[in-house]
Protein backbone atom coordinates (compact mmCIF):
# COMPACT_ATOMS: atom_id res chain seq x y z
CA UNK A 1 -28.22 69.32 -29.25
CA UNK A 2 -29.84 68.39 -32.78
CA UNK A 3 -30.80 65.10 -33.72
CA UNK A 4 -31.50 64.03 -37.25
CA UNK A 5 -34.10 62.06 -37.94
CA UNK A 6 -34.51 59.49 -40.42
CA UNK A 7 -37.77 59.17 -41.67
CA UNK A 8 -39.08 54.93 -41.59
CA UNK A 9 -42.18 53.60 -43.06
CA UNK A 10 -43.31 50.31 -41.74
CA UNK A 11 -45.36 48.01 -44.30
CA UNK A 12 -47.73 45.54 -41.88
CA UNK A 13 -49.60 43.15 -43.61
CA UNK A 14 -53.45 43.23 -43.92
CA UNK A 15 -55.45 40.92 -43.67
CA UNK A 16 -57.90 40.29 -46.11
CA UNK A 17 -62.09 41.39 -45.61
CA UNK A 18 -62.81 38.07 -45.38
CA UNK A 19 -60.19 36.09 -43.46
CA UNK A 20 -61.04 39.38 -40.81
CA UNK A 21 -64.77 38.10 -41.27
CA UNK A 22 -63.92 34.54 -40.26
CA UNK A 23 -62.00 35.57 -37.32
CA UNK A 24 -64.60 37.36 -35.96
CA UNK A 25 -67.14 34.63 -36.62
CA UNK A 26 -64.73 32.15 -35.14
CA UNK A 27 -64.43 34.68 -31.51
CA UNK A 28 -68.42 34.58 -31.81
CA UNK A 29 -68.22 31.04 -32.13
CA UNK A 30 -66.23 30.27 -28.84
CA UNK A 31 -67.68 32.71 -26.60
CA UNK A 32 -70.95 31.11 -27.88
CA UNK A 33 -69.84 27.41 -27.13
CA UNK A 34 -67.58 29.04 -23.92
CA UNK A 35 -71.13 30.45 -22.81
CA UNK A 36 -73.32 27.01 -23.26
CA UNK A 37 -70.33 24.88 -21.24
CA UNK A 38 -70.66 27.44 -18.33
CA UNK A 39 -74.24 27.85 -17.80
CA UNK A 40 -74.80 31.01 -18.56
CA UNK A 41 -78.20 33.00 -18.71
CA UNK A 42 -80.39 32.53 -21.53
CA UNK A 43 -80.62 36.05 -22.60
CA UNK A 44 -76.72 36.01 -22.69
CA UNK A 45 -76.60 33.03 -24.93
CA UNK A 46 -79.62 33.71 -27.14
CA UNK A 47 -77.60 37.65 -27.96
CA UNK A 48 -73.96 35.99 -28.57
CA UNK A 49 -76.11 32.85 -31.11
CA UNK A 50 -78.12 35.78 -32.78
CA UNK A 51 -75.01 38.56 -33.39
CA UNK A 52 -73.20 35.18 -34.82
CA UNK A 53 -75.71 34.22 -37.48
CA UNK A 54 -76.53 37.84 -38.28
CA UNK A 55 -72.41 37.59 -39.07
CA UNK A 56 -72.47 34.21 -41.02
CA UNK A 57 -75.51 35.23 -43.00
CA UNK A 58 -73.75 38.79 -44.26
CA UNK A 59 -70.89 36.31 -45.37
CA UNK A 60 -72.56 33.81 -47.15
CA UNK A 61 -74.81 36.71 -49.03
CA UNK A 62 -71.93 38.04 -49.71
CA UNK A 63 -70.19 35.76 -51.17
CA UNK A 64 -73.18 34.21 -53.52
């Protein structure tokens, strides 16, 4: 038995450089404050705070 098939091309719509910036910054920014309300290590912390203004920093340099 043949089946045609109909070729369909699906247009999703992308998001822009930096609205996929700030949503990343914004994930960095609640794990961050997620990680100071439960206690966690230090060293935990100190990586999530440091990856986060390494992000905010390429943004704003960026953008000037």
């Amino acid at each position: 038995m043949l089946v045609n098939v109909l070729p369909v091309t699906v247009f999703l719509p992308m998001e822009s450089e930096s609205v996929l910036e700030d949503i990343v910054i914004k994930s960095y920014l609640e794990l961050y404050l997620r990680a100071l309300n439960d206690s966690r290590p230090q060293k935990f912390i100190n990586i999530i705070k440091n990856r986060m203004l390494v992000l905010i920093r390429r943004k704003y340099l960026k953008n000037k």
